[in-house]
PDB file of N, CA and C in Angstrom:
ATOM      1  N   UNK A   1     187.963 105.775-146.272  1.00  0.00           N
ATOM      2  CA  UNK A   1     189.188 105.124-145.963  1.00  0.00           C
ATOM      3  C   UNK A   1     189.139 104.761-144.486  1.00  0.00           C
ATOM      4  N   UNK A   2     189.362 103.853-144.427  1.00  0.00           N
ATOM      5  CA  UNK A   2     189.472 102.801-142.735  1.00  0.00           C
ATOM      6  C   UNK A   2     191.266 102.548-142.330  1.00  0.00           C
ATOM      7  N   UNK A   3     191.525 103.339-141.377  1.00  0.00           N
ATOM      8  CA  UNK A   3     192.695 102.980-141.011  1.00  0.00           C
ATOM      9  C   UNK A   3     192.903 102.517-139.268  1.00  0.00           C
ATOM     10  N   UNK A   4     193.680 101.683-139.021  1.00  0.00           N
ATOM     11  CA  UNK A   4     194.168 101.298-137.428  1.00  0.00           C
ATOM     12  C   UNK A   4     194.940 102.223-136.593  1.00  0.00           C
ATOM     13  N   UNK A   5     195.272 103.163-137.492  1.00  0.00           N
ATOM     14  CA  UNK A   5     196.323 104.047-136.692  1.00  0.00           C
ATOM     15  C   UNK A   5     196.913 105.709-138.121  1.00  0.00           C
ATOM     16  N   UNK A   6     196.429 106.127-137.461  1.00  0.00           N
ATOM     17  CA  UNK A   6     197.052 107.948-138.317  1.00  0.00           C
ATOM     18  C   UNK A   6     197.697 108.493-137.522  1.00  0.00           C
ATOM     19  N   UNK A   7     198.526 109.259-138.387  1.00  0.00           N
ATOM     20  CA  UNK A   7     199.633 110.130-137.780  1.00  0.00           C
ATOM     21  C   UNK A   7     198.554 111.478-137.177  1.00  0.00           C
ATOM     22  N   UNK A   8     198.863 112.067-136.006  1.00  0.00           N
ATOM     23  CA  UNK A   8     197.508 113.001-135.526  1.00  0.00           C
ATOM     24  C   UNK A   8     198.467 114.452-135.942  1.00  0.00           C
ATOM     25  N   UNK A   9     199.271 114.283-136.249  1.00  0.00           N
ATOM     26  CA  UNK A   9     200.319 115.939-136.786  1.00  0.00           C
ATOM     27  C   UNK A   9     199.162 116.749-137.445  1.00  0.00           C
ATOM     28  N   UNK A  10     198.983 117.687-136.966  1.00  0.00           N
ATOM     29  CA  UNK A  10     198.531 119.218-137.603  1.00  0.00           C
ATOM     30  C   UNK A  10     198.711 118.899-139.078  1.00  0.00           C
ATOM     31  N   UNK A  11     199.751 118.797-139.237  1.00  0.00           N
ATOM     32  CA  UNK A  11     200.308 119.049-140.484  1.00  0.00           C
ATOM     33  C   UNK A  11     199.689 117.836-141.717  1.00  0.00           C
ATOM     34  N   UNK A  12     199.412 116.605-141.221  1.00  0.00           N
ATOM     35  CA  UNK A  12     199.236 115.150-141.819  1.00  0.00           C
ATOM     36  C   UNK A  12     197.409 115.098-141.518  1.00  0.00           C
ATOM     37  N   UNK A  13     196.734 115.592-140.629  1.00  0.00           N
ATOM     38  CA  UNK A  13     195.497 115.975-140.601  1.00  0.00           C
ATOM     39  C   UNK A  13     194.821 116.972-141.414  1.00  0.00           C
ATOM     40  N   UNK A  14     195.689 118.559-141.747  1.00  0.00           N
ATOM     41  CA  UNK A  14     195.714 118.504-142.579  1.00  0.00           C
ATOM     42  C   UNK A  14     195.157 118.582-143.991  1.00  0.00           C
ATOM     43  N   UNK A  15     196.633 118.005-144.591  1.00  0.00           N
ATOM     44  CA  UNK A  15     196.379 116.934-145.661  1.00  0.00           C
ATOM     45  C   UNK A  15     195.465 116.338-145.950  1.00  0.00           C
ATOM     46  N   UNK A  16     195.055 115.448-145.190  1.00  0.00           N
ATOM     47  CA  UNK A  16     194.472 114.327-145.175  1.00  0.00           C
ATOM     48  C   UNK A  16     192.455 115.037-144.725  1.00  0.00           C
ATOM     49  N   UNK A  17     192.287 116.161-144.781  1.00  0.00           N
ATOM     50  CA  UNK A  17     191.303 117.112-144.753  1.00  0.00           C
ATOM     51  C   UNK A  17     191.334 117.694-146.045  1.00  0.00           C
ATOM     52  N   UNK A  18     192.364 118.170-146.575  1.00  0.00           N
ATOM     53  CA  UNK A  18     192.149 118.641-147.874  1.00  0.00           C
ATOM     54  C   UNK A  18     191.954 117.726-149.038  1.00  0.00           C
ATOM     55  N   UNK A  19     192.192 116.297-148.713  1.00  0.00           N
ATOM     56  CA  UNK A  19     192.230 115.188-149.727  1.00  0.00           C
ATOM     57  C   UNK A  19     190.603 114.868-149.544  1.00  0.00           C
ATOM     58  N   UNK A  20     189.919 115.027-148.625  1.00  0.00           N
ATOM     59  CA  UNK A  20     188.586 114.492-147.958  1.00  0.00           C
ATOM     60  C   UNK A  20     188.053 115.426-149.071  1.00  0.00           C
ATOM     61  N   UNK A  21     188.033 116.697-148.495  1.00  0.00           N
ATOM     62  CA  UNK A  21     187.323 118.418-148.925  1.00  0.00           C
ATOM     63  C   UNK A  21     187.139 117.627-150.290  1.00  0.00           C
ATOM     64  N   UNK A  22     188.141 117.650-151.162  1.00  0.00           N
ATOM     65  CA  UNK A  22     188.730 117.625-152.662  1.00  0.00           C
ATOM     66  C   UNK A  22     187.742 116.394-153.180  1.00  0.00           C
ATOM     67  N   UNK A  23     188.127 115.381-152.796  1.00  0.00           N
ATOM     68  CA  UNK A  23     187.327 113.945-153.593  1.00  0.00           C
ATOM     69  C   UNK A  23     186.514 113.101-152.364  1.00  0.00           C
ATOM     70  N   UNK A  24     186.096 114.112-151.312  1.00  0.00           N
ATOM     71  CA  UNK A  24     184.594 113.523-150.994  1.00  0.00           C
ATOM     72  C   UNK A  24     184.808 111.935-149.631  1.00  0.00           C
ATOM     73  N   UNK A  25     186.149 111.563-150.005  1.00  0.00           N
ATOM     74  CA  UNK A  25     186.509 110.451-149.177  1.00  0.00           C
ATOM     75  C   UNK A  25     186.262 110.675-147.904  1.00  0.00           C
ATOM     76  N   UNK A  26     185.628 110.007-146.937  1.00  0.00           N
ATOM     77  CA  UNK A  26     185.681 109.922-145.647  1.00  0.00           C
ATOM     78  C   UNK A  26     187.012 108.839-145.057  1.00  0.00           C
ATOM     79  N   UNK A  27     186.937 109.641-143.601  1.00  0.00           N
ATOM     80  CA  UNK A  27     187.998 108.696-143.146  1.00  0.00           C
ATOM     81  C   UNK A  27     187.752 108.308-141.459  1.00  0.00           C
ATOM     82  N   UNK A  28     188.080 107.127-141.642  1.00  0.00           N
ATOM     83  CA  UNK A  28     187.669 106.449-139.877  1.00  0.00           C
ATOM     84  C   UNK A  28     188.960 106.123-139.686  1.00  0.00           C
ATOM     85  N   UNK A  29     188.874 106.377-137.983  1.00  0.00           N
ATOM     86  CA  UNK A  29     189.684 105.491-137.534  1.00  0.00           C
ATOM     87  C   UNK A  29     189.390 104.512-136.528  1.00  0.00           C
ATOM     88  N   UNK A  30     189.849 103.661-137.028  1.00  0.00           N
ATOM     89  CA  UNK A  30     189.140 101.918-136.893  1.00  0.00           C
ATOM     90  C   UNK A  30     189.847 101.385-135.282  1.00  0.00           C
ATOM     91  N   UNK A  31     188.390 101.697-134.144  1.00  0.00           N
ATOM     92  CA  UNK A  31     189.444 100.485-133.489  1.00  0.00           C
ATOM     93  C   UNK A  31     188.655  99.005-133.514  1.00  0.00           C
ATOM     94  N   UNK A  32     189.907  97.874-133.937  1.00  0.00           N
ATOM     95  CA  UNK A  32     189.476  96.815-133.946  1.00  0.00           C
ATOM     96  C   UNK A  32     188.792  96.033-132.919  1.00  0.00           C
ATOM     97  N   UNK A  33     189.135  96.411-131.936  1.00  0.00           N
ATOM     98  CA  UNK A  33     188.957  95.601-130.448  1.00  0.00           C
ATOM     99  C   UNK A  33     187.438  95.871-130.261  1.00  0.00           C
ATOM    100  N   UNK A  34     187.097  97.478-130.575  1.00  0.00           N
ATOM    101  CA  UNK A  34     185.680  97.468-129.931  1.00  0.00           C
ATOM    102  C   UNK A  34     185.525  98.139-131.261  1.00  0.00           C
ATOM    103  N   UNK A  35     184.716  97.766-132.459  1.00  0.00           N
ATOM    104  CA  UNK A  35     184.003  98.455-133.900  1.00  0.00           C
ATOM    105  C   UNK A  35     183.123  99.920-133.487  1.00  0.00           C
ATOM    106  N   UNK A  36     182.288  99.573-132.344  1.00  0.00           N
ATOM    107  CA  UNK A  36     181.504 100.220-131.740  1.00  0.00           C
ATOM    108  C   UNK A  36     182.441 101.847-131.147  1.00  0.00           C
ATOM    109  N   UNK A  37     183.459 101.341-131.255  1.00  0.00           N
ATOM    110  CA  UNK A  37     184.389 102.886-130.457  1.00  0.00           C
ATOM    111  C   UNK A  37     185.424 103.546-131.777  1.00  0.00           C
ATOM    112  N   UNK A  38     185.156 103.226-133.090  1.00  0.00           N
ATOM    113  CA  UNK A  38     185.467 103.628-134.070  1.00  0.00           C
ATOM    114  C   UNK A  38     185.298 105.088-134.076  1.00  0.00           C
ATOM    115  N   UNK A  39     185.878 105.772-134.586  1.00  0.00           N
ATOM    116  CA  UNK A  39     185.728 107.441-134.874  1.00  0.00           C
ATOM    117  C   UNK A  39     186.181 107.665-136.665  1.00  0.00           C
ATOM    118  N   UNK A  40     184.649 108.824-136.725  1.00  0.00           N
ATOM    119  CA  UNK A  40     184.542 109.246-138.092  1.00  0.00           C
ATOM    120  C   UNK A  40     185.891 110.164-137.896  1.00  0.00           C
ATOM    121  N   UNK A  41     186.800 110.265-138.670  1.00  0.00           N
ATOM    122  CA  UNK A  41     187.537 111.650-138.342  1.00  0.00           C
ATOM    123  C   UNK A  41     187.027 112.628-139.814  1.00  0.00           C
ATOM    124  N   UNK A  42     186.604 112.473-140.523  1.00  0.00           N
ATOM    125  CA  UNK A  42     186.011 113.197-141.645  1.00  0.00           C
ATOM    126  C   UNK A  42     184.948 111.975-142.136  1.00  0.00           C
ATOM    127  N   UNK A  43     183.419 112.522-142.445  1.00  0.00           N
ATOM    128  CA  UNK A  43     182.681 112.427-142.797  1.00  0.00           C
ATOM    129  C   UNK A  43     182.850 112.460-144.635  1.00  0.00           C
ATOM    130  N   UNK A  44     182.202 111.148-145.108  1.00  0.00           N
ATOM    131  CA  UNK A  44     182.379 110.942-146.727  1.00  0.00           C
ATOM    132  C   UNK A  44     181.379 112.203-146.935  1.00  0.00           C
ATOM    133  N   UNK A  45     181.386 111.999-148.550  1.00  0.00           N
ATOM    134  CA  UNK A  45     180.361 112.770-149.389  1.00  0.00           C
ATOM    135  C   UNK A  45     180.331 112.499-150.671  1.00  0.00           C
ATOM    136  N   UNK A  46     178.926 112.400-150.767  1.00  0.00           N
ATOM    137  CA  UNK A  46     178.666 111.991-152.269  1.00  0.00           C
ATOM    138  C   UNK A  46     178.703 113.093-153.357  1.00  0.00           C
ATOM    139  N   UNK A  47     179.417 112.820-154.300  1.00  0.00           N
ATOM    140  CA  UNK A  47     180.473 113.140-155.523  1.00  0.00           C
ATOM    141  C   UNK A  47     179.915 113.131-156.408  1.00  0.00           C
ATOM    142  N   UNK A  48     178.961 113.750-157.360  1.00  0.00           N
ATOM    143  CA  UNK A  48     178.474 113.192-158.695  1.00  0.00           C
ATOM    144  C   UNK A  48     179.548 113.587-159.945  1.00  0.00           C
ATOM    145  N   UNK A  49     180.772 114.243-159.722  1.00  0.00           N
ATOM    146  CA  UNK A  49     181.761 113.928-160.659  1.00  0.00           C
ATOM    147  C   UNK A  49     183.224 113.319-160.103  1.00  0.00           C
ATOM    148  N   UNK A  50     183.031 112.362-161.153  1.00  0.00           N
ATOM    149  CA  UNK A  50     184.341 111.606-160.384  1.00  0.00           C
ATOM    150  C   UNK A  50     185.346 112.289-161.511  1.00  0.00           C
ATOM    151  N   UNK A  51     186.745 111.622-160.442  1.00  0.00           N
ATOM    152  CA  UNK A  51     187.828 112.276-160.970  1.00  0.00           C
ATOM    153  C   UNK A  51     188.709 111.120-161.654  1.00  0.00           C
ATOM    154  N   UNK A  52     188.046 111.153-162.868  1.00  0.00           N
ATOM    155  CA  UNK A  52     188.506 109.939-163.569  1.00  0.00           C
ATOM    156  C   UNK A  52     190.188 109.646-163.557  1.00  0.00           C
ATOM    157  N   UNK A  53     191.464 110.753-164.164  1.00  0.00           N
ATOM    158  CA  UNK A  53     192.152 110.640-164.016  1.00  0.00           C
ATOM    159  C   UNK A  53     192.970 110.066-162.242  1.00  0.00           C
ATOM    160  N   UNK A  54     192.482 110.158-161.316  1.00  0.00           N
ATOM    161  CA  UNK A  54     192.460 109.411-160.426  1.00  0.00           C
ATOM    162  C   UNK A  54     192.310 108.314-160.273  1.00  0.00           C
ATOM    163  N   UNK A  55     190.966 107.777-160.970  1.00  0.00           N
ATOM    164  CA  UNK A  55     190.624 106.414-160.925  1.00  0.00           C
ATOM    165  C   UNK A  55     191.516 105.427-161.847  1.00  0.00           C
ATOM    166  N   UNK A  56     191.531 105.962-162.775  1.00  0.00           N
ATOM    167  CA  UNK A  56     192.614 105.051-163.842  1.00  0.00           C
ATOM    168  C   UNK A  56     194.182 105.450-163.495  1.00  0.00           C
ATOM    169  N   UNK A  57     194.764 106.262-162.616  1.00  0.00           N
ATOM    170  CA  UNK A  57     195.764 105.824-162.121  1.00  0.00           C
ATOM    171  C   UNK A  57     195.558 104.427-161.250  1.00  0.00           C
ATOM    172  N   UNK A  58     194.992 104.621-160.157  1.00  0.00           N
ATOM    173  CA  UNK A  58     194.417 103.489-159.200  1.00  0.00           C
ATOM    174  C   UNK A  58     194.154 102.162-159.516  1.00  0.00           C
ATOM    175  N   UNK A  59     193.728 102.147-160.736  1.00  0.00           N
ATOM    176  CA  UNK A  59     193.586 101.297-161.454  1.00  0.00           C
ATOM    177  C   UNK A  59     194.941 100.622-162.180  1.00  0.00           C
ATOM    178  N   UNK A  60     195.707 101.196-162.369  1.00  0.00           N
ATOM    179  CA  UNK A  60     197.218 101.176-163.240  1.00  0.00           C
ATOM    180  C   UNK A  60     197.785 100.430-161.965  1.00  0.00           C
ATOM    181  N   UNK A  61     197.773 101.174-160.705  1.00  0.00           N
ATOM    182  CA  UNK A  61     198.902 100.984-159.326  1.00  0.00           C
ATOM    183  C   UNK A  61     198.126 100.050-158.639  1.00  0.00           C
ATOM    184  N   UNK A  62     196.709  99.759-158.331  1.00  0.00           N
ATOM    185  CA  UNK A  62     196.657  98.831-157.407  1.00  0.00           C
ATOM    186  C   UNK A  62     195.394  97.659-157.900  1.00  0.00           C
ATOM    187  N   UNK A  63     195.531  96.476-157.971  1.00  0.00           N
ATOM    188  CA  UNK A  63     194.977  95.581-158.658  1.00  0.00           C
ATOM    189  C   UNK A  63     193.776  95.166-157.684  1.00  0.00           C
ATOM    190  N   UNK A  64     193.523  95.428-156.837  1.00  0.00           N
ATOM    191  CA  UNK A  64     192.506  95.171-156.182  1.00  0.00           C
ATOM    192  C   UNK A  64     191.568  96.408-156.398  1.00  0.00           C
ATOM    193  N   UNK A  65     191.897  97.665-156.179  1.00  0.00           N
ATOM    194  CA  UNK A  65     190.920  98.949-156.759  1.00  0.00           C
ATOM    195  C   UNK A  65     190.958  98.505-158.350  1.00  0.00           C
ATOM    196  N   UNK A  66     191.655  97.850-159.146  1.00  0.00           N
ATOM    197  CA  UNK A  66     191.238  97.463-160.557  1.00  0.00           C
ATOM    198  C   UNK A  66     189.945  96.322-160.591  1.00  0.00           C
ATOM    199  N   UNK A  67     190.075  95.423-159.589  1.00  0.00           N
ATOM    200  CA  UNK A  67     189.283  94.585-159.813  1.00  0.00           C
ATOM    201  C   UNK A  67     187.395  95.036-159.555  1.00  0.00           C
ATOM    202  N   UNK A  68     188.350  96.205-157.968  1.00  0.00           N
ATOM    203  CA  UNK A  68     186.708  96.199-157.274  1.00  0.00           C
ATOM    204  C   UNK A  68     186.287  97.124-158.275  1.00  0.00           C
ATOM    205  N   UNK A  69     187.112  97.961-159.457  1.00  0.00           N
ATOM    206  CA  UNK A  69     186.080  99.202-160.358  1.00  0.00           C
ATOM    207  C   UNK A  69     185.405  98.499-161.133  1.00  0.00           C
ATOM    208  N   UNK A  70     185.996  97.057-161.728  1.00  0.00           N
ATOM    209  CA  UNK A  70     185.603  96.190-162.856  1.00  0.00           C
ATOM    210  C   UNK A  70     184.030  95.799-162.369  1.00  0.00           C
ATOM    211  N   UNK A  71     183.956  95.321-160.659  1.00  0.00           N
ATOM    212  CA  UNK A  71     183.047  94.933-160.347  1.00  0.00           C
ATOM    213  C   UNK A  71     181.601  95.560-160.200  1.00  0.00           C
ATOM    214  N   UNK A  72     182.169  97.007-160.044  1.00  0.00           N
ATOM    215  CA  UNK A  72     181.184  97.992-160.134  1.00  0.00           C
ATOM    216  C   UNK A  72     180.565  98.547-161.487  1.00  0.00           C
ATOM    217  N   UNK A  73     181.636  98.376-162.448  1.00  0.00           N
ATOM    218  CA  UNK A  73     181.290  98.462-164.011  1.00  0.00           C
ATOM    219  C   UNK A  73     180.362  97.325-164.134  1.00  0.00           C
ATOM    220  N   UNK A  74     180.731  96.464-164.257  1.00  0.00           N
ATOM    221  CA  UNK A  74     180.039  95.354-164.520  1.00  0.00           C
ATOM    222  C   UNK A  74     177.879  95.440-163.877  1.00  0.00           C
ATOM    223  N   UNK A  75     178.623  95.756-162.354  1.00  0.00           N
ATOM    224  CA  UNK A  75     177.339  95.701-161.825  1.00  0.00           C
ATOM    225  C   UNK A  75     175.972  96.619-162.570  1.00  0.00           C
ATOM    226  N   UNK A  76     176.696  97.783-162.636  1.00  0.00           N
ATOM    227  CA  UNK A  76     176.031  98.924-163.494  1.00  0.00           C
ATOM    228  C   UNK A  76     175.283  98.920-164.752  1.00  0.00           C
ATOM    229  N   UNK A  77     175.921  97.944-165.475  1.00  0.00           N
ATOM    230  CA  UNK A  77     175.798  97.580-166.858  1.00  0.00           C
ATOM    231  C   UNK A  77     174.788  96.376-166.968  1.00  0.00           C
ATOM    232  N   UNK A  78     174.824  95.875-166.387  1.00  0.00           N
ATOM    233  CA  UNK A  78     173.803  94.909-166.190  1.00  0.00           C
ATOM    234  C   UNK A  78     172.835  94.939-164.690  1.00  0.00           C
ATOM    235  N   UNK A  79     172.591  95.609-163.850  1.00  0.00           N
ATOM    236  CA  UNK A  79     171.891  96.084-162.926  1.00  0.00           C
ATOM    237  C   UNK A  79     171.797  95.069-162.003  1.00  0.00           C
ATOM    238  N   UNK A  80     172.659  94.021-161.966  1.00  0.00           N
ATOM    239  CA  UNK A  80     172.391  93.568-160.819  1.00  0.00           C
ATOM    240  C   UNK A  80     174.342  93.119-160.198  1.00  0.00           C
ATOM    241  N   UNK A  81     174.210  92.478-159.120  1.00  0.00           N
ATOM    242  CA  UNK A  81     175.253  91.897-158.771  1.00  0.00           C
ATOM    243  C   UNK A  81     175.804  91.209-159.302  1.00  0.00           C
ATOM    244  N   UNK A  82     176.904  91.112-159.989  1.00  0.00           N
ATOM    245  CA  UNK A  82     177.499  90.011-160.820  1.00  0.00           C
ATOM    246  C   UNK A  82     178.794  89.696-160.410  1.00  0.00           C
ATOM    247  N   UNK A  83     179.319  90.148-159.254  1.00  0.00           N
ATOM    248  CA  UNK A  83     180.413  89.645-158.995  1.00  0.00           C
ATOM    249  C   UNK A  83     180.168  89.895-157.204  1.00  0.00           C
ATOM    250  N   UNK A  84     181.230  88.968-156.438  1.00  0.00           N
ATOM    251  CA  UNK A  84     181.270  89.100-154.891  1.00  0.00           C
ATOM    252  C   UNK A  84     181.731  90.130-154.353  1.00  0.00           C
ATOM    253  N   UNK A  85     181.082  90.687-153.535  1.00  0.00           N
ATOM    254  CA  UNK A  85     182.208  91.670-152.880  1.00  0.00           C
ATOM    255  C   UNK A  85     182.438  91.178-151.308  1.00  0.00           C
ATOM    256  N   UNK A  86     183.131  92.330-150.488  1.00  0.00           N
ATOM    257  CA  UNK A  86     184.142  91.439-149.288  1.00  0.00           C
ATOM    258  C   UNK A  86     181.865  91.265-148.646  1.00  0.00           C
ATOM    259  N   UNK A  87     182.723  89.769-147.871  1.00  0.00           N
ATOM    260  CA  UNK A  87     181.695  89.662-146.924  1.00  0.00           C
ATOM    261  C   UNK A  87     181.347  90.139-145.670  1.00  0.00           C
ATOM    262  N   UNK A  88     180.126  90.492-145.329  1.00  0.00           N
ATOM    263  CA  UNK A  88     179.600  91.390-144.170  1.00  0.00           C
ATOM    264  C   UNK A  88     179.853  90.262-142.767  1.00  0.00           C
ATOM    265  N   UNK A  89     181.181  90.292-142.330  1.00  0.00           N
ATOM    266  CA  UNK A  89     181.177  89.075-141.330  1.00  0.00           C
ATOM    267  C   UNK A  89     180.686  89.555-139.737  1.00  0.00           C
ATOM    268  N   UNK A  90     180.123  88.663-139.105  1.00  0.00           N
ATOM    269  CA  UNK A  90     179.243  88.507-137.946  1.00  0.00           C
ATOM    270  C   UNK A  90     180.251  88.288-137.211  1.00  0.00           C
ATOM    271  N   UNK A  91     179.890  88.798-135.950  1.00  0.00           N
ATOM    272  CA  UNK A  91     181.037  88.830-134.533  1.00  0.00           C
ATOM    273  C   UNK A  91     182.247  87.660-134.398  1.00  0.00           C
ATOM    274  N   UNK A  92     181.991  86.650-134.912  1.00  0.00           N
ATOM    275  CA  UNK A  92     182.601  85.480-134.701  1.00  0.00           C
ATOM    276  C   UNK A  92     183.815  85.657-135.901  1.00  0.00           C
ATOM    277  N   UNK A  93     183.212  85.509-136.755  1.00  0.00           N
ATOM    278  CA  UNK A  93     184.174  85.371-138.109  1.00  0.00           C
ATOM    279  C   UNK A  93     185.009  86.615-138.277  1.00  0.00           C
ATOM    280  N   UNK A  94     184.730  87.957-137.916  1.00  0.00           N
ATOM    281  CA  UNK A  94     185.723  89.317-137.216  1.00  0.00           C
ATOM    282  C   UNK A  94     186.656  89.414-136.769  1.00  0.00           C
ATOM    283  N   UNK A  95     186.172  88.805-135.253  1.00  0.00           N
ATOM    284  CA  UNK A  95     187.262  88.401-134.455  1.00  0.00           C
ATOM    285  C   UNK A  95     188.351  86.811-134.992  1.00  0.00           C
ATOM    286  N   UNK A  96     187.838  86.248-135.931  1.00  0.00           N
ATOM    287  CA  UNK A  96     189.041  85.400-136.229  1.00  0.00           C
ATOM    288  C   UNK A  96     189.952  85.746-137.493  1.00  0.00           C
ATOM    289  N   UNK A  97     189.036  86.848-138.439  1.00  0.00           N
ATOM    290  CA  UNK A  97     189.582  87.577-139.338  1.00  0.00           C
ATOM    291  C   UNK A  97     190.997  88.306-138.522  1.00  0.00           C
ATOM    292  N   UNK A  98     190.289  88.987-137.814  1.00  0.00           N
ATOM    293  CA  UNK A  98     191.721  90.031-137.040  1.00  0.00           C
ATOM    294  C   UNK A  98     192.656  89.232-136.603  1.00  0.00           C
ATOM    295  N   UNK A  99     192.514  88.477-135.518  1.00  0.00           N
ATOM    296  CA  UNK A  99     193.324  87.567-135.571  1.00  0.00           C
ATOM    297  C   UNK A  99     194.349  86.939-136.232  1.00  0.00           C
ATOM    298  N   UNK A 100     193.618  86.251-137.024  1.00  0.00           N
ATOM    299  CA  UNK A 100     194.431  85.585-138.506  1.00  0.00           C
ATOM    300  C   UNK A 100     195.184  86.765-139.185  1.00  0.00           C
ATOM    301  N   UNK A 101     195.032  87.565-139.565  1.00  0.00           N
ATOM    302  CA  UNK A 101     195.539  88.898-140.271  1.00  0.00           C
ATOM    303  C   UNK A 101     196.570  89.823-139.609  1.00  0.00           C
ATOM    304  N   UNK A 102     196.853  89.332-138.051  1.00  0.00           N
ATOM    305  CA  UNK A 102     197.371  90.123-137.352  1.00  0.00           C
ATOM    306  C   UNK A 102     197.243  91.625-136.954  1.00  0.00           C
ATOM    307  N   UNK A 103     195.832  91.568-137.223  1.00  0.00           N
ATOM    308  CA  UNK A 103     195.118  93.386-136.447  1.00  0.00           C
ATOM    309  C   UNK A 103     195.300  93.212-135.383  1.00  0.00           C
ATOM    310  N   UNK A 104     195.155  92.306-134.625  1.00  0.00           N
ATOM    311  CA  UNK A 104     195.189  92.218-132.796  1.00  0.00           C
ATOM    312  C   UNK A 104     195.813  91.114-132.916  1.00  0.00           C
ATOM    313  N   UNK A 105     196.296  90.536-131.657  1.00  0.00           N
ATOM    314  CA  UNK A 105     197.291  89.803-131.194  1.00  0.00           C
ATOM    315  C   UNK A 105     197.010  87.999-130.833  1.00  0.00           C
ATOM    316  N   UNK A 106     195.406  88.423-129.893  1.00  0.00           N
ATOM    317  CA  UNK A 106     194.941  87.469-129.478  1.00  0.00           C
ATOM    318  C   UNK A 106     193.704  87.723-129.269  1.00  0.00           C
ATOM    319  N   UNK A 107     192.959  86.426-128.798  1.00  0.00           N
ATOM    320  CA  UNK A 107     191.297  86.554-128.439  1.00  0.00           C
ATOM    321  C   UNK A 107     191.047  87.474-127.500  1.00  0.00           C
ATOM    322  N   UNK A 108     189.580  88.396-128.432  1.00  0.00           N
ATOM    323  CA  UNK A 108     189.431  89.558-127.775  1.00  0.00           C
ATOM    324  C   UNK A 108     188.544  89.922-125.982  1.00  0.00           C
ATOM    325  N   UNK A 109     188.095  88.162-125.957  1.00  0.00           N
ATOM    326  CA  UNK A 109     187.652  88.251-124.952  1.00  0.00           C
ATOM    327  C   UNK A 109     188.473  87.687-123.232  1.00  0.00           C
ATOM    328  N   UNK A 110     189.798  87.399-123.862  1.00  0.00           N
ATOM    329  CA  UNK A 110     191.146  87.460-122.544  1.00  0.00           C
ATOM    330  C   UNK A 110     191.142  88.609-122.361  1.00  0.00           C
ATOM    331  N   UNK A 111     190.995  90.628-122.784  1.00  0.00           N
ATOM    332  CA  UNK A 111     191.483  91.391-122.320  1.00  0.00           C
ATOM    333  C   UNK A 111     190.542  91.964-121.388  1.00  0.00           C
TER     334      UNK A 111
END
């Protein structure tokens, strides 16, 4: 999980440690301005049992984790890539992503 900003409470760290421990998720916190000054705050881990009832909630509540599981089913089943996933964008196209999206404000090279 990639976030711009976490609550740093004892209490919400945490949480958010026992959710890691439990299903393996890592979590960053993302700074946009410099990628390079990003911090792991929990380290992922690979899972060889998933927690299905999890996934098919996720699947029920958010249509984009429905699409990207479809994409990974799919991929599996037929062994190769069969659908797009997000693109690996190069310094240029980043910084106009954030931009456009309102992660940052303005061009990163005025600050």
């Amino acid at each position: 999980m990639v976030t711009l900003n976490i609550d740093d409470s004892d209490e919400f760290m945490d949480e958010i440690r026992r959710l890691s421990n439990a299903f393996g998720i890592g979590v960053i916190r993302l700074n946009a301005k410099n990628i390079t000054e990003s911090e792991i705050l929990f380290p992922a881990r690979f899972n060889e049992n998933l927690d299905w009832d999890t996934i098919d909630r996720l699947n029920e509540e958010n249509v984009d984790f429905k699409n990207f599981s479809e994409n990974i089913s799919d991929t599996n089943k037929t062994n190769k890539v069969s659908k797009e996933y997000d693109e690996v964008l190069d310094d240029e196209k980043y910084e106009k992503y954030i931009i456009d999206k309102k992660i940052v404000k303005e061009n990163l090279e005025n600050e």
